[in-house]
PDB file of N, CA and C in Angstrom:
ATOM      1  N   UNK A   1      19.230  -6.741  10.056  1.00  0.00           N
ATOM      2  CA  UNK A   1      18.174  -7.368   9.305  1.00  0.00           C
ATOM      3  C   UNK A   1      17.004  -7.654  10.246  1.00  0.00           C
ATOM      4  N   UNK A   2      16.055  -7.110   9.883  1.00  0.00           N
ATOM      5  CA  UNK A   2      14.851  -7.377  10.637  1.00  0.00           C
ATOM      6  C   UNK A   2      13.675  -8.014   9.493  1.00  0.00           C
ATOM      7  N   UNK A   3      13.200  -8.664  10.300  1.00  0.00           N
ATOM      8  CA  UNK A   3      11.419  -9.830   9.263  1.00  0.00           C
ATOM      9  C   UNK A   3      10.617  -9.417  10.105  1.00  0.00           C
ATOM     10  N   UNK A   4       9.312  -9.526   9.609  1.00  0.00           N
ATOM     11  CA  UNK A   4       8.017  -9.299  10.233  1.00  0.00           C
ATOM     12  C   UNK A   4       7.629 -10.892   9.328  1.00  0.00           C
ATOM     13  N   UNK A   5       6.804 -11.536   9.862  1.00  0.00           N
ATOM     14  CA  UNK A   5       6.605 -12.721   9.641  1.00  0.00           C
ATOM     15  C   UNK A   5       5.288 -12.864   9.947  1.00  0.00           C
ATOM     16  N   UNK A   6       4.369 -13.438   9.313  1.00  0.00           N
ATOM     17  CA  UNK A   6       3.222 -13.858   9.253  1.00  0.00           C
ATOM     18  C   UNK A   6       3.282 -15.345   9.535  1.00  0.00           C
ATOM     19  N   UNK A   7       2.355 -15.514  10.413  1.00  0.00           N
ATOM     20  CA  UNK A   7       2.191 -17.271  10.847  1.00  0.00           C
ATOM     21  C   UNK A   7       0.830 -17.883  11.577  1.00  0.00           C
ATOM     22  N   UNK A   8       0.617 -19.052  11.335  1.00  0.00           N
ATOM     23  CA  UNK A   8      -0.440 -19.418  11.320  1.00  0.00           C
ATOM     24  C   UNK A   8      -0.065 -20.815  11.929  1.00  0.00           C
ATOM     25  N   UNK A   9      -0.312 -21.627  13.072  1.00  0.00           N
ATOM     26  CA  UNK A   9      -0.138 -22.786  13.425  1.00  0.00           C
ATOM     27  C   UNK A   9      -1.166 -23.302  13.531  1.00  0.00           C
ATOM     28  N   UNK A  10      -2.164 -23.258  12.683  1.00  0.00           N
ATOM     29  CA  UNK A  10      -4.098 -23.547  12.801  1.00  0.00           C
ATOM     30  C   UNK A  10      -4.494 -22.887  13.341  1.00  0.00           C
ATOM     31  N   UNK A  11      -4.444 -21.929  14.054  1.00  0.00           N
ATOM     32  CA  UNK A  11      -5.385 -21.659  15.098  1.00  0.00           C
ATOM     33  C   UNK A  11      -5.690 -19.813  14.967  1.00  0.00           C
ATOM     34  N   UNK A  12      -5.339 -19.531  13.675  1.00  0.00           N
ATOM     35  CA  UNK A  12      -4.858 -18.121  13.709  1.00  0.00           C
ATOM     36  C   UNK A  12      -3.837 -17.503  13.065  1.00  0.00           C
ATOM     37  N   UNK A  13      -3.882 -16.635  11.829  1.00  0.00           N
ATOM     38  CA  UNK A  13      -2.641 -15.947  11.748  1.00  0.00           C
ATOM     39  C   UNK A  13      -1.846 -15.001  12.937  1.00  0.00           C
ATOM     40  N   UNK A  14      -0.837 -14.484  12.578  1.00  0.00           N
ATOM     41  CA  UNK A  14      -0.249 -13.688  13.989  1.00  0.00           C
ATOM     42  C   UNK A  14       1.053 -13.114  13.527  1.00  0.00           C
ATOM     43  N   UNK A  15       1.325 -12.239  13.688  1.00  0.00           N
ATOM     44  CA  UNK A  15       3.278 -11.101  13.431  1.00  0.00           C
ATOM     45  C   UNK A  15       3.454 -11.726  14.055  1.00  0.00           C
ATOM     46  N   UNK A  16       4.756 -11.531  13.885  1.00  0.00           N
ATOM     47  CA  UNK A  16       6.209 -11.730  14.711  1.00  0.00           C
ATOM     48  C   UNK A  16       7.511 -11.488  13.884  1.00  0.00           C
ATOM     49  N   UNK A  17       7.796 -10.621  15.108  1.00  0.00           N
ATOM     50  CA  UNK A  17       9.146  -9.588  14.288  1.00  0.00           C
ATOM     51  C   UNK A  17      10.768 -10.318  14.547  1.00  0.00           C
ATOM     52  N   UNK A  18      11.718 -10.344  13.621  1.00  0.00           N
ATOM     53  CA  UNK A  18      12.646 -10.915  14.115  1.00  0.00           C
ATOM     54  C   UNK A  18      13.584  -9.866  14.876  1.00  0.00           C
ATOM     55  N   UNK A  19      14.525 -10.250  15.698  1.00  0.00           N
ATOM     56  CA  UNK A  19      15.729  -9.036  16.591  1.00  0.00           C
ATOM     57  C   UNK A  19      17.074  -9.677  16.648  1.00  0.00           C
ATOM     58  N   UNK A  20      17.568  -8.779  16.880  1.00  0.00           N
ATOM     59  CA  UNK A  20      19.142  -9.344  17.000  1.00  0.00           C
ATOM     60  C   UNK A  20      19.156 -10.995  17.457  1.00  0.00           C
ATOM     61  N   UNK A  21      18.704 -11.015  18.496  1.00  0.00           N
ATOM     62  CA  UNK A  21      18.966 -12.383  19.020  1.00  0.00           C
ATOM     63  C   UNK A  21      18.178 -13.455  18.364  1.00  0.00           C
ATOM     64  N   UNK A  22      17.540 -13.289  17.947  1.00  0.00           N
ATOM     65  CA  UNK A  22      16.745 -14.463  16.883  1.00  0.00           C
ATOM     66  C   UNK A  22      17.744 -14.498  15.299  1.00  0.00           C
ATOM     67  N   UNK A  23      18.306 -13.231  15.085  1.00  0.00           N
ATOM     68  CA  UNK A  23      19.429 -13.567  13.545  1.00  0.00           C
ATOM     69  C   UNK A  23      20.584 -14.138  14.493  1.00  0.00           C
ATOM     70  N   UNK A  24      20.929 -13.899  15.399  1.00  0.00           N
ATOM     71  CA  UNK A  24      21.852 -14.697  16.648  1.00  0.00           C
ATOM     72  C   UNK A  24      22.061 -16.115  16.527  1.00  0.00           C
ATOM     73  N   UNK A  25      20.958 -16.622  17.012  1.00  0.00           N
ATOM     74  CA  UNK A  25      20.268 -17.390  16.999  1.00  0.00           C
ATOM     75  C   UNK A  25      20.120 -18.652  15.624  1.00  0.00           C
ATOM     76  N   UNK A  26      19.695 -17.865  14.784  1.00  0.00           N
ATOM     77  CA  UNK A  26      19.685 -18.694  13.317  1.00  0.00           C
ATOM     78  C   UNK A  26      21.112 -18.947  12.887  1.00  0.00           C
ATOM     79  N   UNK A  27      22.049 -17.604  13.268  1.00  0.00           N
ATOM     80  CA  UNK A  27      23.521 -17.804  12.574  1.00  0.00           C
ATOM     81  C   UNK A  27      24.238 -18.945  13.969  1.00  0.00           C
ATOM     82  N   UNK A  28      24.229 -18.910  14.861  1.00  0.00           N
ATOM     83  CA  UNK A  28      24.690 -20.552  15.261  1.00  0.00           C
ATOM     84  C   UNK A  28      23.917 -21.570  15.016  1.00  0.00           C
ATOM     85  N   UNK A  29      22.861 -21.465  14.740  1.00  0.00           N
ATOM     86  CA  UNK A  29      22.250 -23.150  14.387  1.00  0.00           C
ATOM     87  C   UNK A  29      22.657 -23.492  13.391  1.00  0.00           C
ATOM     88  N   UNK A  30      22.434 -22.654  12.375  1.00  0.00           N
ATOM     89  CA  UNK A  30      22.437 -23.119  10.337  1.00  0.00           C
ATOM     90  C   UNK A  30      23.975 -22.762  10.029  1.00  0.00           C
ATOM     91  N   UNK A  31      25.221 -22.086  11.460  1.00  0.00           N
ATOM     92  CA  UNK A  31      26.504 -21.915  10.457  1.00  0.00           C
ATOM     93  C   UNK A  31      26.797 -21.298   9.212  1.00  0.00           C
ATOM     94  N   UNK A  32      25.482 -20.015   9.333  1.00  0.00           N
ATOM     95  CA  UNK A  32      25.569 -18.952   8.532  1.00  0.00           C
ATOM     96  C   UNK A  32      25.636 -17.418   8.544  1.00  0.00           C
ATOM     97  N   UNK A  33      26.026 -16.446   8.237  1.00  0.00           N
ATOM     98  CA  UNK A  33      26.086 -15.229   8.399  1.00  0.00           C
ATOM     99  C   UNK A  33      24.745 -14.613   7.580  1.00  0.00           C
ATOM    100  N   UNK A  34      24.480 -13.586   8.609  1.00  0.00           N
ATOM    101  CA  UNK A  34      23.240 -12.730   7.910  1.00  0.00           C
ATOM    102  C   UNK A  34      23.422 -12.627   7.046  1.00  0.00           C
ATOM    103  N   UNK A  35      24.709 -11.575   6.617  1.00  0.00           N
ATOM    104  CA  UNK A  35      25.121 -10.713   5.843  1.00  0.00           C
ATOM    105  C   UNK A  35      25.688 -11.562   4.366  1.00  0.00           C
ATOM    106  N   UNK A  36      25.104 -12.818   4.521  1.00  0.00           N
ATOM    107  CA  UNK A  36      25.737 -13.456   2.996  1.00  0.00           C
ATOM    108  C   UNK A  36      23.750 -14.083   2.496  1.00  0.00           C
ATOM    109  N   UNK A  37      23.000 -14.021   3.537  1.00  0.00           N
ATOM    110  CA  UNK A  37      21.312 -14.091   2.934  1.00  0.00           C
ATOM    111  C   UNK A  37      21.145 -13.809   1.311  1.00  0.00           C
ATOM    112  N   UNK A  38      21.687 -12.063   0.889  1.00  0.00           N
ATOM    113  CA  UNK A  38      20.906 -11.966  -0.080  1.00  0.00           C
ATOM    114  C   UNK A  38      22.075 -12.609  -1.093  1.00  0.00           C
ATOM    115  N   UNK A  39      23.252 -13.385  -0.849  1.00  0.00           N
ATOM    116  CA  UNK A  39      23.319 -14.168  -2.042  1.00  0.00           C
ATOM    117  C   UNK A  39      23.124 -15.578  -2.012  1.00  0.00           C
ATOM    118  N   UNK A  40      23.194 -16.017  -1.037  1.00  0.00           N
ATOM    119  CA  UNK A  40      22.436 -17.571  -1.068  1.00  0.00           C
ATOM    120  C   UNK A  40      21.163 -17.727  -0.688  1.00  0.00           C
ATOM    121  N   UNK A  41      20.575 -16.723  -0.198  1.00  0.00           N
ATOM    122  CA  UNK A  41      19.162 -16.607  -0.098  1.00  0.00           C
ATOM    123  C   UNK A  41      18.674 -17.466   1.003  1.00  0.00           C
ATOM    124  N   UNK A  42      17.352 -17.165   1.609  1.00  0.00           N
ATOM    125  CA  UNK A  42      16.797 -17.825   2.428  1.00  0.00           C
ATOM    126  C   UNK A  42      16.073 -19.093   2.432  1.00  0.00           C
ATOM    127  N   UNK A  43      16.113 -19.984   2.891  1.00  0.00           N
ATOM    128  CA  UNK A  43      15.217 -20.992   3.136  1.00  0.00           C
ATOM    129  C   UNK A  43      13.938 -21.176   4.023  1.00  0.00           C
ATOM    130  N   UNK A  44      12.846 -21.970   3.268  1.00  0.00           N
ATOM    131  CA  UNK A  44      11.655 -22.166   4.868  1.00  0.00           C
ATOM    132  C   UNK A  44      12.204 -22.278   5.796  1.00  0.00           C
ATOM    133  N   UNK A  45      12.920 -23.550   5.948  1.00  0.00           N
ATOM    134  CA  UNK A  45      13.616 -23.834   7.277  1.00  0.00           C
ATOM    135  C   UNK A  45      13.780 -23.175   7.810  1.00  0.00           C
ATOM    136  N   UNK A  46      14.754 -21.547   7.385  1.00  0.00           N
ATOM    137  CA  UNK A  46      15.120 -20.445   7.920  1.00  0.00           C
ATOM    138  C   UNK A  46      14.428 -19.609   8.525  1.00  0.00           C
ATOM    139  N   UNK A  47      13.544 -19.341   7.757  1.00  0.00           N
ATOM    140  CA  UNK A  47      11.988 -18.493   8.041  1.00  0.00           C
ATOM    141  C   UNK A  47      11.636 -19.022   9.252  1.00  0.00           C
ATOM    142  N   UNK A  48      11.173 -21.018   9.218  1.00  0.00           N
ATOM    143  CA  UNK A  48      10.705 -21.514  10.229  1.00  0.00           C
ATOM    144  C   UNK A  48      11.319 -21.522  11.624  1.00  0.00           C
ATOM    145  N   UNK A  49      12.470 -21.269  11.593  1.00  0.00           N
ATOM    146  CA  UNK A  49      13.080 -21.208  13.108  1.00  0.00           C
ATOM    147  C   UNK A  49      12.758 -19.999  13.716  1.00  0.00           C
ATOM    148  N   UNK A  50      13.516 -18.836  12.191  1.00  0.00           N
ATOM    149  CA  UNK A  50      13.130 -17.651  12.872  1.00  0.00           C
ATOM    150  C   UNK A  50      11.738 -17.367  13.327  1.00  0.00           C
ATOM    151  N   UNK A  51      10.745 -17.830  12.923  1.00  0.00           N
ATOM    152  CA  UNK A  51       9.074 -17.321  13.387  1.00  0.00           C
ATOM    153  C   UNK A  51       9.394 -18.345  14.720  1.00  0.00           C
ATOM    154  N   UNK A  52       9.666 -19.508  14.814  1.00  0.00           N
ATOM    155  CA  UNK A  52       9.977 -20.111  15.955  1.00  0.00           C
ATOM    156  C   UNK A  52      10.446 -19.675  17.219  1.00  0.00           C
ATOM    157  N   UNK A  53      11.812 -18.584  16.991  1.00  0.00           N
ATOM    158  CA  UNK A  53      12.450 -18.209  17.986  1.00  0.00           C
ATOM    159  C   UNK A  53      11.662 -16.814  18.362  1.00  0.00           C
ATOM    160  N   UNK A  54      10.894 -15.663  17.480  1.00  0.00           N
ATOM    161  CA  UNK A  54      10.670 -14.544  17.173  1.00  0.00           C
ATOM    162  C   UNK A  54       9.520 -14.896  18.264  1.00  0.00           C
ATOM    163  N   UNK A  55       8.576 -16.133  18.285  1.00  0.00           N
ATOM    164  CA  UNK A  55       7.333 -16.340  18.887  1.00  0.00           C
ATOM    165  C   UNK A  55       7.461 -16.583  20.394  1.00  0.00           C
ATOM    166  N   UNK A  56       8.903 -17.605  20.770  1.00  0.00           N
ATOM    167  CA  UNK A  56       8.740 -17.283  21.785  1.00  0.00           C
ATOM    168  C   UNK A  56       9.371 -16.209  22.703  1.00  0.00           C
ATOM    169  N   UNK A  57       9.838 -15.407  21.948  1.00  0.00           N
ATOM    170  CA  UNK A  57      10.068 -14.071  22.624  1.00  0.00           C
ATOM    171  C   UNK A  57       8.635 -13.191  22.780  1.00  0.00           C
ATOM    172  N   UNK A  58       8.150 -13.597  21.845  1.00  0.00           N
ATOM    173  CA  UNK A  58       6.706 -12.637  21.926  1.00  0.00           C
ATOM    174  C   UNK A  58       6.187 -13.316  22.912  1.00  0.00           C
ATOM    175  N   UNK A  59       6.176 -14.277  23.287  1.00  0.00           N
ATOM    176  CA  UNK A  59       5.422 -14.969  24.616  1.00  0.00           C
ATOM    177  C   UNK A  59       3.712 -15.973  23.869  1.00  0.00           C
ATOM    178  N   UNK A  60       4.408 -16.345  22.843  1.00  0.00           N
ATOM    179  CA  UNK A  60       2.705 -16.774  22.086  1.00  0.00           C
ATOM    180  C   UNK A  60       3.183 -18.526  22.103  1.00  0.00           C
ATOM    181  N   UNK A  61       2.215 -18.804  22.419  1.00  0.00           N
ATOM    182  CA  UNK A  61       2.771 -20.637  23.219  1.00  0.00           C
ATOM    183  C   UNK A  61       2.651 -21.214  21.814  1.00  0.00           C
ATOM    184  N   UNK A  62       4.118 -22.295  21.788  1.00  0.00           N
ATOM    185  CA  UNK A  62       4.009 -22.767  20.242  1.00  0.00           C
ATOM    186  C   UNK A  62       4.698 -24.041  21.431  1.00  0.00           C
ATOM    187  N   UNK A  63       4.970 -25.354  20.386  1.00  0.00           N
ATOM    188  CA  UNK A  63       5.595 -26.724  21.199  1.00  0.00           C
ATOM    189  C   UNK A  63       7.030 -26.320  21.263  1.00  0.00           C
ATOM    190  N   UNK A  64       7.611 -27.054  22.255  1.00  0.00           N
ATOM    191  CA  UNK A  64       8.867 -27.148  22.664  1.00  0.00           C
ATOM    192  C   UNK A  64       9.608 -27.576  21.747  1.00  0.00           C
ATOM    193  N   UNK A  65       9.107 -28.160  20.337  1.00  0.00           N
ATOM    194  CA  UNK A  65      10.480 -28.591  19.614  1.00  0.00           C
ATOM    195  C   UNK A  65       9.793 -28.073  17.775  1.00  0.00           C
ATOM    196  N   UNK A  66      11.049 -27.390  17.168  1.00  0.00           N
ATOM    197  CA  UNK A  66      11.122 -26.750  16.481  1.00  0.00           C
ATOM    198  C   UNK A  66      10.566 -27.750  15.149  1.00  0.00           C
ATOM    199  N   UNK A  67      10.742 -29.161  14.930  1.00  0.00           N
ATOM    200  CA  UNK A  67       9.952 -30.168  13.927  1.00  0.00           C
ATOM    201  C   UNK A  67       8.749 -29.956  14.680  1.00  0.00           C
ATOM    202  N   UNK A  68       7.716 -29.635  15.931  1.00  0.00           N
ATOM    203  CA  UNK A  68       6.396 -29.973  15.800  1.00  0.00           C
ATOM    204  C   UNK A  68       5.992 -28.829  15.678  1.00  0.00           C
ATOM    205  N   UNK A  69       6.428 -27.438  15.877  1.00  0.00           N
ATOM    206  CA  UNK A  69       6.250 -26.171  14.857  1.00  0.00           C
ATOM    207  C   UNK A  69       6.088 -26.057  13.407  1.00  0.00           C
ATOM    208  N   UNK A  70       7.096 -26.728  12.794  1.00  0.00           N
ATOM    209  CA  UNK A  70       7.320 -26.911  11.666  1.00  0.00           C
ATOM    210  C   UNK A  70       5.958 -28.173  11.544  1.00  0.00           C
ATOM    211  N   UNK A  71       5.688 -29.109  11.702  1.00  0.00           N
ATOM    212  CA  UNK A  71       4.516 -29.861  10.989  1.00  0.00           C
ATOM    213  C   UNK A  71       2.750 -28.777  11.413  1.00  0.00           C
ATOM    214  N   UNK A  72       2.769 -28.032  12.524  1.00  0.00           N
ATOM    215  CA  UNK A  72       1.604 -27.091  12.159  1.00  0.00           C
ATOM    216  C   UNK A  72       1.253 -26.374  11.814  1.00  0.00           C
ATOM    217  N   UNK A  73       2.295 -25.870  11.233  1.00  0.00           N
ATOM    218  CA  UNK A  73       2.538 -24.381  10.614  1.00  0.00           C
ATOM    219  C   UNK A  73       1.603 -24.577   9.125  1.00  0.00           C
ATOM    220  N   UNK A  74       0.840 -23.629   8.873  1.00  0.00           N
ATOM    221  CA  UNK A  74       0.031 -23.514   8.189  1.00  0.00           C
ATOM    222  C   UNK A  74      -0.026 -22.472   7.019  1.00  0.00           C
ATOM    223  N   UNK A  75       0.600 -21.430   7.433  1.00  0.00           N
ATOM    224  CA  UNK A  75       0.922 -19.711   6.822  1.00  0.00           C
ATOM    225  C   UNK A  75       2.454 -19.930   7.159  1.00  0.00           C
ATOM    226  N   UNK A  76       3.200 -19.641   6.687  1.00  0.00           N
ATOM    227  CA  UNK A  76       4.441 -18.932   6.822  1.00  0.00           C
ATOM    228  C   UNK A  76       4.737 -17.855   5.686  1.00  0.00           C
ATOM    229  N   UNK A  77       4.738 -16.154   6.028  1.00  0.00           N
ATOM    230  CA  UNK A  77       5.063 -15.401   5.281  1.00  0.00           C
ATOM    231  C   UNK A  77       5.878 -14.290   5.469  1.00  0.00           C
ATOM    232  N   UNK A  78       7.298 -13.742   4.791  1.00  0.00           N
ATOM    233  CA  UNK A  78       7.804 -12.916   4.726  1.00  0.00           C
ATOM    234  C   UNK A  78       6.671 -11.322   4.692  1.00  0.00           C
ATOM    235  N   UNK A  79       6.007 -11.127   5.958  1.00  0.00           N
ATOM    236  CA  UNK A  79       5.600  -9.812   5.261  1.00  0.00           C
ATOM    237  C   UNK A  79       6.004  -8.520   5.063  1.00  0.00           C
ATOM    238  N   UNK A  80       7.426  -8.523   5.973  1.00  0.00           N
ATOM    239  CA  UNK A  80       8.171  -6.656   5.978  1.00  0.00           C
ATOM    240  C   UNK A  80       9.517  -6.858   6.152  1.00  0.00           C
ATOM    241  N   UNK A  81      10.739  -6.796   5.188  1.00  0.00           N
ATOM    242  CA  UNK A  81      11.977  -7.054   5.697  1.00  0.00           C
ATOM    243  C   UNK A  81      12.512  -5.644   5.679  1.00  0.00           C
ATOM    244  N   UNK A  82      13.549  -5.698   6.518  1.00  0.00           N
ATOM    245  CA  UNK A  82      14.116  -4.260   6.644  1.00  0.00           C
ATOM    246  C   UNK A  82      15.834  -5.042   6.513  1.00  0.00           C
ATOM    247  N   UNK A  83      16.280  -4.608   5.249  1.00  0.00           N
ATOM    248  CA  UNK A  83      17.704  -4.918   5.236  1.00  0.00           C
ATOM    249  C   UNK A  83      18.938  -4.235   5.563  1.00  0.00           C
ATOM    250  N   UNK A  84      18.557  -3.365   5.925  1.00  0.00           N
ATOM    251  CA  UNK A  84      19.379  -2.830   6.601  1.00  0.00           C
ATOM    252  C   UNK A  84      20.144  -2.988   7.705  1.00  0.00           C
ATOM    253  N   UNK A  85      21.449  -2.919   7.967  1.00  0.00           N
ATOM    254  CA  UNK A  85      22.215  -3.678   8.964  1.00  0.00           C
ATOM    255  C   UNK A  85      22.216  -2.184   9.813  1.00  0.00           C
ATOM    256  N   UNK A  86      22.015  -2.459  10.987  1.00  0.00           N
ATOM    257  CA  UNK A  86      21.873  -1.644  12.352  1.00  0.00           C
ATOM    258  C   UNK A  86      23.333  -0.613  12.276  1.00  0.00           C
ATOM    259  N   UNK A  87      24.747  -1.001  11.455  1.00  0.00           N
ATOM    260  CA  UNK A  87      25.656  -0.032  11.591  1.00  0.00           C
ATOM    261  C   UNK A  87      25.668   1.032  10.306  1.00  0.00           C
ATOM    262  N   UNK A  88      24.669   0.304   9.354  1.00  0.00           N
ATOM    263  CA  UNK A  88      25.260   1.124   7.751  1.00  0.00           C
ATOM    264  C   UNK A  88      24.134   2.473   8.221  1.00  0.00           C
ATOM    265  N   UNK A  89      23.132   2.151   9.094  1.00  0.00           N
ATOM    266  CA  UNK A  89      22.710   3.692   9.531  1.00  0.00           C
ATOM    267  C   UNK A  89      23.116   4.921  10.042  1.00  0.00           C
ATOM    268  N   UNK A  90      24.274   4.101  10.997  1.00  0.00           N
ATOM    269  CA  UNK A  90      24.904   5.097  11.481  1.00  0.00           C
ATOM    270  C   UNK A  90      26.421   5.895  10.606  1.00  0.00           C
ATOM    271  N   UNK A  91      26.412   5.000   9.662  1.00  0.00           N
ATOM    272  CA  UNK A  91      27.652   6.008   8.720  1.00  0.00           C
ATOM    273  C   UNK A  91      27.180   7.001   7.987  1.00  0.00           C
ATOM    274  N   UNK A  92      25.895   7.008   7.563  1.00  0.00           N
ATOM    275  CA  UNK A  92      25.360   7.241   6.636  1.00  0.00           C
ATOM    276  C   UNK A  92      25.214   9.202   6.937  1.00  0.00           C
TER     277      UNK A  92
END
C-alpha cells in the first residue's frame, strides 16, 4: 500500500509518499494491519501520522511531536493510493 499525500502546515502545500516503513510504522502505533484498511477504513489520525512519518523521511522540517503537526496542519489529502500489496504483483 502506498499514499501520496497532500499537506499543508501553513506555509505551503507539499507530496509526500508513504513506504514500507511508514505502513511499519502506523501498524505498531495504532495495533493495526494494512491489509484489514479497506474494511475498517482509514482515519485522519491515520493519514496524520502517516504524512507525519512520510515527511520526515523526505527531510521537510515539521515539530518533533506528532499533536503539534496535527494542530498545523491545514490540507490533509489522500491524492494517489496504490493498493496493491508489493507480493500480489509478483504472483500475478
Amino acid at each position: 500500500m502506498q499514499l501520496t499525500l497532500k499537506v499543508n502546515q501553513g506555509e505551503g502545500d507539499y507530496e509526500v509518499t508513504t513506504n514500507l516503513y511508514v505502513i511499519v510504522a502506523w501498524e505498531r502505533r495504532f495495533k493495526r494491519k494494512a491489509s484489514n484498511i479497506a474494511d475498517a477504513g482509514i482515519g485522519i489520525e491515520d493519514l496524520a501520522f502517516m504524512a507525519y512519518e512520510a515527511s520526515k523521511i523526505a527531510g521537510i522540517v515539521i515539530p518533533g511531536e506528532l499533536d503539534t503537526f496535527i494542530k498545523r496542519l491545514t490540507v490533509l489529502e489522500v491524492v494517489d493510493q496504490d493498493d496493491e500489496l508489493p507480493t500480489k504483483a509478483a504472483t500475478d
